[in-house]
C-alpha atoms as a PDB file:
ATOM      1  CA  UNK A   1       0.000   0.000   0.000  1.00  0.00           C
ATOM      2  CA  UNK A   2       1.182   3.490  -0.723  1.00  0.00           C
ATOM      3  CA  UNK A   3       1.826   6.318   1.917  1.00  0.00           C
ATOM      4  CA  UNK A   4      -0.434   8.684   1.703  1.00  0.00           C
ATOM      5  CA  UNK A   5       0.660  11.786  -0.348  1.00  0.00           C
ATOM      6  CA  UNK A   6      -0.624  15.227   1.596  1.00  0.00           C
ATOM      7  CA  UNK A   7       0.494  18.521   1.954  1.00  0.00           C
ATOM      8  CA  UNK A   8       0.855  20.144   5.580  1.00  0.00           C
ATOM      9  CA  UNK A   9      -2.587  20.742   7.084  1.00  0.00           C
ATOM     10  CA  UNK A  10      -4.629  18.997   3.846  1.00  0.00           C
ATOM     11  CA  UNK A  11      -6.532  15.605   3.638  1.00  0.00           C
ATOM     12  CA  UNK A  12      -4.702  12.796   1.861  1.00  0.00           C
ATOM     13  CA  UNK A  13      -4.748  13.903  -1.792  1.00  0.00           C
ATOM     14  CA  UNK A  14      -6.076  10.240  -2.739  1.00  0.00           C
ATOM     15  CA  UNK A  15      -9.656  11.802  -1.221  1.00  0.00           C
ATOM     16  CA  UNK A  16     -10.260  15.089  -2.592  1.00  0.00           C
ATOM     17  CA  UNK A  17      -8.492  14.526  -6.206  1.00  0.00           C
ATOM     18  CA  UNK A  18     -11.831  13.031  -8.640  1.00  0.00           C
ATOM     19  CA  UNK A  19      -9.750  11.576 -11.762  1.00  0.00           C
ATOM     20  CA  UNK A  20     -13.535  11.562 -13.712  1.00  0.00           C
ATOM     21  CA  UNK A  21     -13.110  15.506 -13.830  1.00  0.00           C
ATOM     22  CA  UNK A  22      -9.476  16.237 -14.864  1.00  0.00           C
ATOM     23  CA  UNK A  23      -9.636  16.686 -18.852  1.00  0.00           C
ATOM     24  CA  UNK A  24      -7.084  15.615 -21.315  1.00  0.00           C
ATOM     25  CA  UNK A  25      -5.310  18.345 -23.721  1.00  0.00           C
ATOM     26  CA  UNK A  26      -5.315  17.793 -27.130  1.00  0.00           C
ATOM     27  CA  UNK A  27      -2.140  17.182 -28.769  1.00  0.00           C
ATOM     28  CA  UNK A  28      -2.120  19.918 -30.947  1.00  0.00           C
ATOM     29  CA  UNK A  29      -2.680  22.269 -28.192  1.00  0.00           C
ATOM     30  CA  UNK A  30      -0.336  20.277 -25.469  1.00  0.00           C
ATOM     31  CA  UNK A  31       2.248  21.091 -28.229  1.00  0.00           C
ATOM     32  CA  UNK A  32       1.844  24.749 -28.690  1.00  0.00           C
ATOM     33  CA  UNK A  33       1.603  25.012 -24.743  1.00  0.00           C
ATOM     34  CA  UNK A  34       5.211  23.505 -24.638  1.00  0.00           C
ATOM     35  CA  UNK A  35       6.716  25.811 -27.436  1.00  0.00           C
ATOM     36  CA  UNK A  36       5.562  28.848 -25.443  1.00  0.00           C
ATOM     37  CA  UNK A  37       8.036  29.972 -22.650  1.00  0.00           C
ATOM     38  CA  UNK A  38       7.105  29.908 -19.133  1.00  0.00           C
ATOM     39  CA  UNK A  39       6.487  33.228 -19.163  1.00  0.00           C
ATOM     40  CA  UNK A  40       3.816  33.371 -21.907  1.00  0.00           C
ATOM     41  CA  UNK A  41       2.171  30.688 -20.425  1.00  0.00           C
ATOM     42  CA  UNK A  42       1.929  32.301 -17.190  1.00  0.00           C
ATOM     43  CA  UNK A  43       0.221  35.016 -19.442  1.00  0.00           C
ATOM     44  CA  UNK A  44      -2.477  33.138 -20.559  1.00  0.00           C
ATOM     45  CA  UNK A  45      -2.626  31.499 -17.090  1.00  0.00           C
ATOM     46  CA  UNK A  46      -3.650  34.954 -16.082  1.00  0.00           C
ATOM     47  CA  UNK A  47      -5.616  36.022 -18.903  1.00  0.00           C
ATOM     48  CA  UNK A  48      -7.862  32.759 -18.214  1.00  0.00           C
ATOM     49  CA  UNK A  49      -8.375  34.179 -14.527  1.00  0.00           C
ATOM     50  CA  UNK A  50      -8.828  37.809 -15.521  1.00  0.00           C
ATOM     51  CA  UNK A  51     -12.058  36.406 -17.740  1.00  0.00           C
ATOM     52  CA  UNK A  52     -13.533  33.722 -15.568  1.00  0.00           C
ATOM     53  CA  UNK A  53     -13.399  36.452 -12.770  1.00  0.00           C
ATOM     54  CA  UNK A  54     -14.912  39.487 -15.282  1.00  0.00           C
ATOM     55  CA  UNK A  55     -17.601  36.744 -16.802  1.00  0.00           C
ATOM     56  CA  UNK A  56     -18.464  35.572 -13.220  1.00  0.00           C
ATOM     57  CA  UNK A  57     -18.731  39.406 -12.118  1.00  0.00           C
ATOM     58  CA  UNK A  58     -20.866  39.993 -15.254  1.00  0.00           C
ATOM     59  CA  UNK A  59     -23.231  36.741 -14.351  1.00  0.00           C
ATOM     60  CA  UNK A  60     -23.799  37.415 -10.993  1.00  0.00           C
ATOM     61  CA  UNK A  61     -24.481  41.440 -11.486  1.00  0.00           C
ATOM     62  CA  UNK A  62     -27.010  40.384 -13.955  1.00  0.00           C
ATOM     63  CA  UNK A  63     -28.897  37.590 -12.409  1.00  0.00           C
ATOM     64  CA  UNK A  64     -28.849  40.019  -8.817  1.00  0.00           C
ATOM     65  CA  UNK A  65     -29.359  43.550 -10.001  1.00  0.00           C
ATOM     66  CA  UNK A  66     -29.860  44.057  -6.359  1.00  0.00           C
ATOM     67  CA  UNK A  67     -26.185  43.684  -5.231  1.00  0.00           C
ATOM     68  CA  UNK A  68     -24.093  46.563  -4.779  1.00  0.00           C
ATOM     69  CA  UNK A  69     -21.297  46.255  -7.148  1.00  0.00           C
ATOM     70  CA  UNK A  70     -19.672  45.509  -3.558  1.00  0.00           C
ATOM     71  CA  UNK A  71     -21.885  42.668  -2.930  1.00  0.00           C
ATOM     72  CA  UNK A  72     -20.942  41.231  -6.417  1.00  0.00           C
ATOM     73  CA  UNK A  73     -17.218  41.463  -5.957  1.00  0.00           C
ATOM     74  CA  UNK A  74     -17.078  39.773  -2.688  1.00  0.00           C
ATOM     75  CA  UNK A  75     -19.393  36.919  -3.968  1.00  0.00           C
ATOM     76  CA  UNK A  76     -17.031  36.443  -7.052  1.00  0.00           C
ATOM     77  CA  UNK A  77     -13.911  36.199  -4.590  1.00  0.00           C
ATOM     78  CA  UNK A  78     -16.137  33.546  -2.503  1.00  0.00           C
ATOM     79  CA  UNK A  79     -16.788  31.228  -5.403  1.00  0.00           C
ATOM     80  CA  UNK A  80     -13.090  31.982  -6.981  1.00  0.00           C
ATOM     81  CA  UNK A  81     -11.858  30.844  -3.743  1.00  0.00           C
ATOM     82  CA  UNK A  82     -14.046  28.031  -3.110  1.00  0.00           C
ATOM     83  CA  UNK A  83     -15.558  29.413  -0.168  1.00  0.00           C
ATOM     84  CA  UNK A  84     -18.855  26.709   0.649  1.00  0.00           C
ATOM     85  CA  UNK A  85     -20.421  30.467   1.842  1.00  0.00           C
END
């Protein structure tokens, strides 16, 4: 049997990783990630977080015209971060 593998104050990693939802990358686009530099990647590493944040922003100001635009912002950081609320 295997040790368990965990990080300092975490649950064994065996429990909270779900292998059903981690996707594949094409090859064609595993490719193109790998001829990038580390630094460009990082780029679009943070260019994907700069739009799921602005899209979730968008989404929730919509569906709760209520919120202050203070409301919506700290409900975005909530979900970003996983928060159960």
């Amino acid at each position: 049997m295997n040790p368990p593998s965990h990080t300092p104050g975490s649950k064994d990693a065996r429990t909270l990783l779900d292998l059903r939802r981690i996707e594949v990358l094409h090859p064609v686009v595993a490719e193109a990630l790998r001829a990038k530099s580390g630094m460009e990647r990082l780029r679009l590493a943070h260019e994907a977080w700069e739009l799921a944040r602005d899209r979730l922003t968008a989404f929730l100001a919509g569906t709760h015209p209520e919120w202050s635009p203070d409301r919506v912002h700290q409900e975005v950081a909530r979900r970003l971060l996983r928060d159960p609320g």
